[in-house]
C-alpha atoms as a PDB file:
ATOM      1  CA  UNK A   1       0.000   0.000   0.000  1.00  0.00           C
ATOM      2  CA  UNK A   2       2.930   2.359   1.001  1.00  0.00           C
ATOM      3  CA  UNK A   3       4.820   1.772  -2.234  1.00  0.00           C
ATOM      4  CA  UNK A   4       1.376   2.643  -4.250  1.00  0.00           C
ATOM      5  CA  UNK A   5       1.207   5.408  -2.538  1.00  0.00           C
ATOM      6  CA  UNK A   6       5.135   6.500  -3.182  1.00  0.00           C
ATOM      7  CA  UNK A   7       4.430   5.548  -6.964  1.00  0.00           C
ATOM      8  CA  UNK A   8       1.635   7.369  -7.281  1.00  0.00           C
ATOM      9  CA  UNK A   9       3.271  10.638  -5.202  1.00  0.00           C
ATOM     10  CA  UNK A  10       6.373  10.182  -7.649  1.00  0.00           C
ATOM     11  CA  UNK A  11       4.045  10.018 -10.727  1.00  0.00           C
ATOM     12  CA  UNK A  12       2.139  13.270  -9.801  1.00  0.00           C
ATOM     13  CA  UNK A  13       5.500  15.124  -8.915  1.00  0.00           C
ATOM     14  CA  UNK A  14       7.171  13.996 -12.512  1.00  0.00           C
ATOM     15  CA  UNK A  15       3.673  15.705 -14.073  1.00  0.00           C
ATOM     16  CA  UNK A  16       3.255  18.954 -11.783  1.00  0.00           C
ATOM     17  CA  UNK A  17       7.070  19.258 -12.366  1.00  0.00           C
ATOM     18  CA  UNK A  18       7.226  19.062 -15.747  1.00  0.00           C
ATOM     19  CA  UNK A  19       4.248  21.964 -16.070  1.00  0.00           C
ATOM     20  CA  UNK A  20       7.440  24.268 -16.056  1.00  0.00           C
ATOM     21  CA  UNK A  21       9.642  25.637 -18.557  1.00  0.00           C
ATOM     22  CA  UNK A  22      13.004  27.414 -18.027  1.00  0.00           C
ATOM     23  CA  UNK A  23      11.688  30.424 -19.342  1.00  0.00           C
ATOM     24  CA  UNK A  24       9.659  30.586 -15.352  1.00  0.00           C
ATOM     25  CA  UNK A  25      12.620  29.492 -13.840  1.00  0.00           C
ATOM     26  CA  UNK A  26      14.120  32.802 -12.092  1.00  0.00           C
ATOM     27  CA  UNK A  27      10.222  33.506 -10.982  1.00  0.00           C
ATOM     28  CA  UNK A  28       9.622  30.713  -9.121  1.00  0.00           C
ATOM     29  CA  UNK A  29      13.592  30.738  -7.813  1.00  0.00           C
ATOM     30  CA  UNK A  30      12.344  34.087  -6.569  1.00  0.00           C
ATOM     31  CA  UNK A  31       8.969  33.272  -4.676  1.00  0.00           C
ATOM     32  CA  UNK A  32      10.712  30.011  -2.870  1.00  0.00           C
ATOM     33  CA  UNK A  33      12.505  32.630  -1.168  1.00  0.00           C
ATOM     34  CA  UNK A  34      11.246  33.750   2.061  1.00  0.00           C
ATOM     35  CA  UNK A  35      12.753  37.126   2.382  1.00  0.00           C
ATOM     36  CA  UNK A  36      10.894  37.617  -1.228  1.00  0.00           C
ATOM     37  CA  UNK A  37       8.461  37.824   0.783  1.00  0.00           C
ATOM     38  CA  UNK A  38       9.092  40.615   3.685  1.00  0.00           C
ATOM     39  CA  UNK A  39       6.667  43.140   1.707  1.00  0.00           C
ATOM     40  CA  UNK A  40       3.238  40.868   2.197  1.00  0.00           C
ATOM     41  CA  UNK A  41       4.963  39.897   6.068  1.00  0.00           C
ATOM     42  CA  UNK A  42       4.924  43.639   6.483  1.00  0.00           C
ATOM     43  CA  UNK A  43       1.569  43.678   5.127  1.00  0.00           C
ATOM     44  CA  UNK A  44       0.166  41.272   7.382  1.00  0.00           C
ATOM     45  CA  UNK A  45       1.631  42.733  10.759  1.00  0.00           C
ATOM     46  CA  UNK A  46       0.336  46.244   9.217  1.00  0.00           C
ATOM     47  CA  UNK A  47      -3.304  44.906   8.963  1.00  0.00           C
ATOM     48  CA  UNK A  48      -2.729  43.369  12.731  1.00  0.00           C
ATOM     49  CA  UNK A  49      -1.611  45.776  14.173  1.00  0.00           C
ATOM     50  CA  UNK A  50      -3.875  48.244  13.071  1.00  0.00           C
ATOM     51  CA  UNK A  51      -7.008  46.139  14.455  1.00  0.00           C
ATOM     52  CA  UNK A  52      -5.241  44.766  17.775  1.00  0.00           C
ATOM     53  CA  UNK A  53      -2.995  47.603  18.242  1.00  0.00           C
ATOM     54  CA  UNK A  54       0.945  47.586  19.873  1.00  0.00           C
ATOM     55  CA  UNK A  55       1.035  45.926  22.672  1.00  0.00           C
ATOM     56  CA  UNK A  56      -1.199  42.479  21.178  1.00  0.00           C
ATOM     57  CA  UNK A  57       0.895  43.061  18.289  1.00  0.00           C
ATOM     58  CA  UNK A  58       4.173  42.231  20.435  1.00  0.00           C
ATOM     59  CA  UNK A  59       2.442  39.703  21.776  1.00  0.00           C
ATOM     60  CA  UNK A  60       1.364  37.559  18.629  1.00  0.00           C
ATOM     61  CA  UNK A  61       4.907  38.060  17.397  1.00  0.00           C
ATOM     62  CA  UNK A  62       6.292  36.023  19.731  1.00  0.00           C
ATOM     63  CA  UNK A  63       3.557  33.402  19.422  1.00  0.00           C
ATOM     64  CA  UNK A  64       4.831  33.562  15.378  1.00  0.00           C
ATOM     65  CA  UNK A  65       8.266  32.989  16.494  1.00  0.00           C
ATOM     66  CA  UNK A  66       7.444  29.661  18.786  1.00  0.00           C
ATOM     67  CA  UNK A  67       5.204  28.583  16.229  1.00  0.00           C
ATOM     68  CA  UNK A  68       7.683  28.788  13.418  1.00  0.00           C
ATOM     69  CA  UNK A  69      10.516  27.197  16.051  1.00  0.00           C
ATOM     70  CA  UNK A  70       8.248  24.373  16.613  1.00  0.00           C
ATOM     71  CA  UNK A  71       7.127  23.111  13.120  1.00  0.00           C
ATOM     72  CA  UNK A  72      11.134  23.864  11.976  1.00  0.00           C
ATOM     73  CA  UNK A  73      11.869  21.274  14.735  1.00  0.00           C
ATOM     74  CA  UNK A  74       9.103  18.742  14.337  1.00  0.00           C
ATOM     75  CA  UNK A  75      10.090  18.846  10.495  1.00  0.00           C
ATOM     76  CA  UNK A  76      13.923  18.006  11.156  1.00  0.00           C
ATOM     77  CA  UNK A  77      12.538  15.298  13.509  1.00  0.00           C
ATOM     78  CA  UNK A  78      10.369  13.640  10.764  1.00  0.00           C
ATOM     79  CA  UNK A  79      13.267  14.414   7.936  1.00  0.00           C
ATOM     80  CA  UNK A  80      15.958  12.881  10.105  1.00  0.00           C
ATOM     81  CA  UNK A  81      13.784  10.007  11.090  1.00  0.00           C
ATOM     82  CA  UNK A  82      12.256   9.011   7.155  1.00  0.00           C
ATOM     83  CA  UNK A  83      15.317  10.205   5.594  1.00  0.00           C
ATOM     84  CA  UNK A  84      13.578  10.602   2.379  1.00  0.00           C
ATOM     85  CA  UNK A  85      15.390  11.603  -0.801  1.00  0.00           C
ATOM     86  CA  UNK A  86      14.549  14.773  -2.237  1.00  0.00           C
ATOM     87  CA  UNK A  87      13.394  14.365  -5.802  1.00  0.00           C
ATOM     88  CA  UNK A  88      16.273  16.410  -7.216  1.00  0.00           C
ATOM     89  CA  UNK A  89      18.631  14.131  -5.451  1.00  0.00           C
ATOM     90  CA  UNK A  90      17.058  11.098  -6.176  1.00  0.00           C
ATOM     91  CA  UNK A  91      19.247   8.653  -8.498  1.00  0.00           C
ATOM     92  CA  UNK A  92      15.965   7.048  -9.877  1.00  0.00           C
ATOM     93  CA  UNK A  93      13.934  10.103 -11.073  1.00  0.00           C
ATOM     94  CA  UNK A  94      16.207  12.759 -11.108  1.00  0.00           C
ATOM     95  CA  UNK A  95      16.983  12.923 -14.536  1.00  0.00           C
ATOM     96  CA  UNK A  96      13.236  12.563 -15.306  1.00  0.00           C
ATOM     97  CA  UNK A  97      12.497  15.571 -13.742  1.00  0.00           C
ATOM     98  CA  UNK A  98      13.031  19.486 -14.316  1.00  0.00           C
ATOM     99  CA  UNK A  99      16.029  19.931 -11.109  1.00  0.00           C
ATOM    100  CA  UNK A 100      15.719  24.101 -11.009  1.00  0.00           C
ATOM    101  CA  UNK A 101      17.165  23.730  -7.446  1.00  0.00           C
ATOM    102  CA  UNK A 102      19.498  21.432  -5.687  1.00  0.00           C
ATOM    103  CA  UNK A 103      19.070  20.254  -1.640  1.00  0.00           C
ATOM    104  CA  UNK A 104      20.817  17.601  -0.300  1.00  0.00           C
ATOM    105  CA  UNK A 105      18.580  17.794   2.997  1.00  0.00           C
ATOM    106  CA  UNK A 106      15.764  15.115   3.641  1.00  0.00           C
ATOM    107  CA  UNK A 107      12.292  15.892   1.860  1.00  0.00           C
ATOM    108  CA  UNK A 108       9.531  14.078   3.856  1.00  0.00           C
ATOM    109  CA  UNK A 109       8.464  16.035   5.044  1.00  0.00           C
ATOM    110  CA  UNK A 110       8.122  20.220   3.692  1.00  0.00           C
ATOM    111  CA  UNK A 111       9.300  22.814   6.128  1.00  0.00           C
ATOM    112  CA  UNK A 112       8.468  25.263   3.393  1.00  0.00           C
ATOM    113  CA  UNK A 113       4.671  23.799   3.342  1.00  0.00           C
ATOM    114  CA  UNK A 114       4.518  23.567   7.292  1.00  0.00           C
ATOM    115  CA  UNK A 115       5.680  27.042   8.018  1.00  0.00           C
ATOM    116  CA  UNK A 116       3.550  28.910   5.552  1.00  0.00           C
ATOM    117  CA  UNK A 117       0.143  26.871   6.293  1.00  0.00           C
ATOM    118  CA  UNK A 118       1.249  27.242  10.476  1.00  0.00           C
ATOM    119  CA  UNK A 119       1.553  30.925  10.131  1.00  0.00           C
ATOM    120  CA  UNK A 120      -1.218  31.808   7.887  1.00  0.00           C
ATOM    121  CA  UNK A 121      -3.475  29.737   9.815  1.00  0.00           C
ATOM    122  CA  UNK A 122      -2.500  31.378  13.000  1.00  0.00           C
ATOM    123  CA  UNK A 123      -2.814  34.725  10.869  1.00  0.00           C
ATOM    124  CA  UNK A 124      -6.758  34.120   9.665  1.00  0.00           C
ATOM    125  CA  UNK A 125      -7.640  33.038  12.883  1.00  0.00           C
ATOM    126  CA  UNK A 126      -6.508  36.419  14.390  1.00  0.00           C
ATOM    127  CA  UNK A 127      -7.846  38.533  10.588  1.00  0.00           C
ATOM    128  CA  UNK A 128     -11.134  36.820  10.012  1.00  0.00           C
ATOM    129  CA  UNK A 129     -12.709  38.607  13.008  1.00  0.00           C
ATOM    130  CA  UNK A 130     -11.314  41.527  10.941  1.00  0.00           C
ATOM    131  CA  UNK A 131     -11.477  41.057   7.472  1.00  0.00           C
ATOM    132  CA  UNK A 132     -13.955  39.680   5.584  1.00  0.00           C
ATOM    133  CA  UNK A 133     -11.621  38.199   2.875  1.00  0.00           C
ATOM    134  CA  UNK A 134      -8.549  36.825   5.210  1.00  0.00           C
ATOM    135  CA  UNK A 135      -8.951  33.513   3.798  1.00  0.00           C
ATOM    136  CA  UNK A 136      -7.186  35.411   0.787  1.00  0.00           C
ATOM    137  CA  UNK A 137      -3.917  34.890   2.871  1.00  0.00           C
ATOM    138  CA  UNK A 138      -3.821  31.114   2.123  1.00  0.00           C
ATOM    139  CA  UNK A 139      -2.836  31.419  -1.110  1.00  0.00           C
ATOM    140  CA  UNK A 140       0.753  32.452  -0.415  1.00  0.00           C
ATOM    141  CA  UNK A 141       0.949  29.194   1.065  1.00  0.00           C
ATOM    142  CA  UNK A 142       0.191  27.561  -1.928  1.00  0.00           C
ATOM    143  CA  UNK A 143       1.934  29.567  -4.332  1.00  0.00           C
ATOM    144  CA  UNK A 144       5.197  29.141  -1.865  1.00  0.00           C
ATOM    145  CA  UNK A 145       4.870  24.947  -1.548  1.00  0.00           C
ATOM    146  CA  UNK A 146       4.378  24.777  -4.902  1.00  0.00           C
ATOM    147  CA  UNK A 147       7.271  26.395  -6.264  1.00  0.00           C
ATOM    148  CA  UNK A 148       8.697  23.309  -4.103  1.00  0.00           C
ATOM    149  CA  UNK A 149       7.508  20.701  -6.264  1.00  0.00           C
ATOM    150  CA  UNK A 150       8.250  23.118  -9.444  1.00  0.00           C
ATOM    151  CA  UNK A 151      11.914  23.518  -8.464  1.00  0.00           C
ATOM    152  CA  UNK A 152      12.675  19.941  -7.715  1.00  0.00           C
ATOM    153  CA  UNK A 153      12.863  19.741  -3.457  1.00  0.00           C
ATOM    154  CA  UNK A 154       9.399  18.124  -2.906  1.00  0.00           C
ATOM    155  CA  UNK A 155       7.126  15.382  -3.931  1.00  0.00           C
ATOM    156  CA  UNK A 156       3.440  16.414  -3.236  1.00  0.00           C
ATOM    157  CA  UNK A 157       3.325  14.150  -0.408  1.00  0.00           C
ATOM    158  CA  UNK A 158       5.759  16.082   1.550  1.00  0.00           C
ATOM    159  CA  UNK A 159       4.101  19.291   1.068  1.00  0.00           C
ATOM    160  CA  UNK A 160       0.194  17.782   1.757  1.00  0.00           C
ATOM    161  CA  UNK A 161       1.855  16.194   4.866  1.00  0.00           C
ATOM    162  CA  UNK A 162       3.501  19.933   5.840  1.00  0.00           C
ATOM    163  CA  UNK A 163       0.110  21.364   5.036  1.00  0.00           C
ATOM    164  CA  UNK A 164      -1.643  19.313   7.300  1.00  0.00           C
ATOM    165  CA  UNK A 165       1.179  19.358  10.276  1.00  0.00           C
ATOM    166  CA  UNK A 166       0.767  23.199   9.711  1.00  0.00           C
ATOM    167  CA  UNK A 167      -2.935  23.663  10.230  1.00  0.00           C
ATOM    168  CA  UNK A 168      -3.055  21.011  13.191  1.00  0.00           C
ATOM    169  CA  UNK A 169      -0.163  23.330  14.601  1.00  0.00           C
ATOM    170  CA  UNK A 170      -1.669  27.040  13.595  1.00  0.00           C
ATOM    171  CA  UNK A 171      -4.634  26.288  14.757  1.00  0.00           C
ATOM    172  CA  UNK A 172      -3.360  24.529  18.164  1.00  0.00           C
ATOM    173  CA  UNK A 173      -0.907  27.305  18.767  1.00  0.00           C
ATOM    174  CA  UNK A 174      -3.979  29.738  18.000  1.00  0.00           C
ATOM    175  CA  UNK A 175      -5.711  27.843  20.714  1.00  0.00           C
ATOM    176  CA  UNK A 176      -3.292  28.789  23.324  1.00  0.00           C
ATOM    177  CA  UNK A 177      -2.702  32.041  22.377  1.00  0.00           C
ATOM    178  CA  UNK A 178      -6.222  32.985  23.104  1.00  0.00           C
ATOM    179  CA  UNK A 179      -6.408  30.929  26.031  1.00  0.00           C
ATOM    180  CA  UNK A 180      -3.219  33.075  27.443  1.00  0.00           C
ATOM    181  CA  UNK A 181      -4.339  36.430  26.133  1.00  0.00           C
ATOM    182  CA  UNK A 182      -7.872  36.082  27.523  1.00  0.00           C
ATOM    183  CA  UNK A 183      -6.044  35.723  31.318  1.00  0.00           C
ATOM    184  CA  UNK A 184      -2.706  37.583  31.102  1.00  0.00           C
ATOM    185  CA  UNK A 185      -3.415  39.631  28.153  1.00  0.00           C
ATOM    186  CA  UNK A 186      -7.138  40.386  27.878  1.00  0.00           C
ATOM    187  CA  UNK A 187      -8.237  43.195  25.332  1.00  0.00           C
ATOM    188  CA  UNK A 188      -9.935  46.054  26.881  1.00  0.00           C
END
């Protein structure tokens, strides 16, 4: 069952990977960046802390921070324990597929995928009380794992698995944040 799944997982990554031509190369090289991405980060914390103001600003920072500590270290666990090849440095498909980037970390499973989906999680659970439209913020998260699977660093296993890690932990670490703020923290 495992291995049909693995076939399967490398037969979807071979197709979504070879949707790209060399001519989108330096774009999605560009959005797998994070710093790329400081502008709509900026953004974000603008939109926050307009509606919660300074000092509940400070304070979901550092919830961000822990949040983003945790999945980085519950994705090393999982990479270090499965020790999974990353397509662009696997021997049996690498030369199959379009290899934009080069990693010779473990892929199973996506960091990328888990941080993105935590945060913005975390995010619309604060926004939506906000903003009508915060479930807009997702789609960075899919733009950013995808340019994963374009570049050559992730089967689309690794990134559904780091989607799913990074709701269960967004929405848990949303969980406790409100359950702190509403005794230590409690807006007035």
């Amino acid at each position: 069952m495992i291995e049909k799944i693995l076939s399967l997982d490398t037969q979807l990554l071979i197709f979504l990977n070879g949707l790209g031509s060399e001519q989108y190369d330096a774009l999605w090289l560009f959005i797998t960046k994070q710093s790329h991405w400081t502008p709509l980060f900026l953004f974000f914390l603008y939109l926050i802390y307009k509606k919660i103001g300074p000092k509940q600003t400070l304070y979901l920072l550092l919830f961000v921070a822990v949040l983003i500590a945790w999945t980085d270290q519950i994705t090393n666990l999982f990479k270090y324990s499965f020790e999974r090849l990353r397509p662009c440095s696997n021997p049996n498909i690498n030369t199959t597929i379009r290899v934009v980037k080069s990693s010779q970390s473990f892929s199973f499973f996506s960091g990328h995928a888990a941080n993105s989906m935590a945060t913005m999680m975390f995010l619309f659970q604060v926004l939506k009380k906000h903003y009508t439209h915060a479930y807009l913020i997702f789609i960075w998260s899919f733009i950013f794992a995808y340019s994963r699977i374009y570049l050559g660093l992730h089967y689309p296993l690794d990134i559904l698995c780091g989607f799913l890690f990074g709701l269960l932990s967004g929405y848990g670490f949303y969980k406790i944040y409100t359950l702190i703020q509403e005794k230590y923290f409690p807006v007035r």
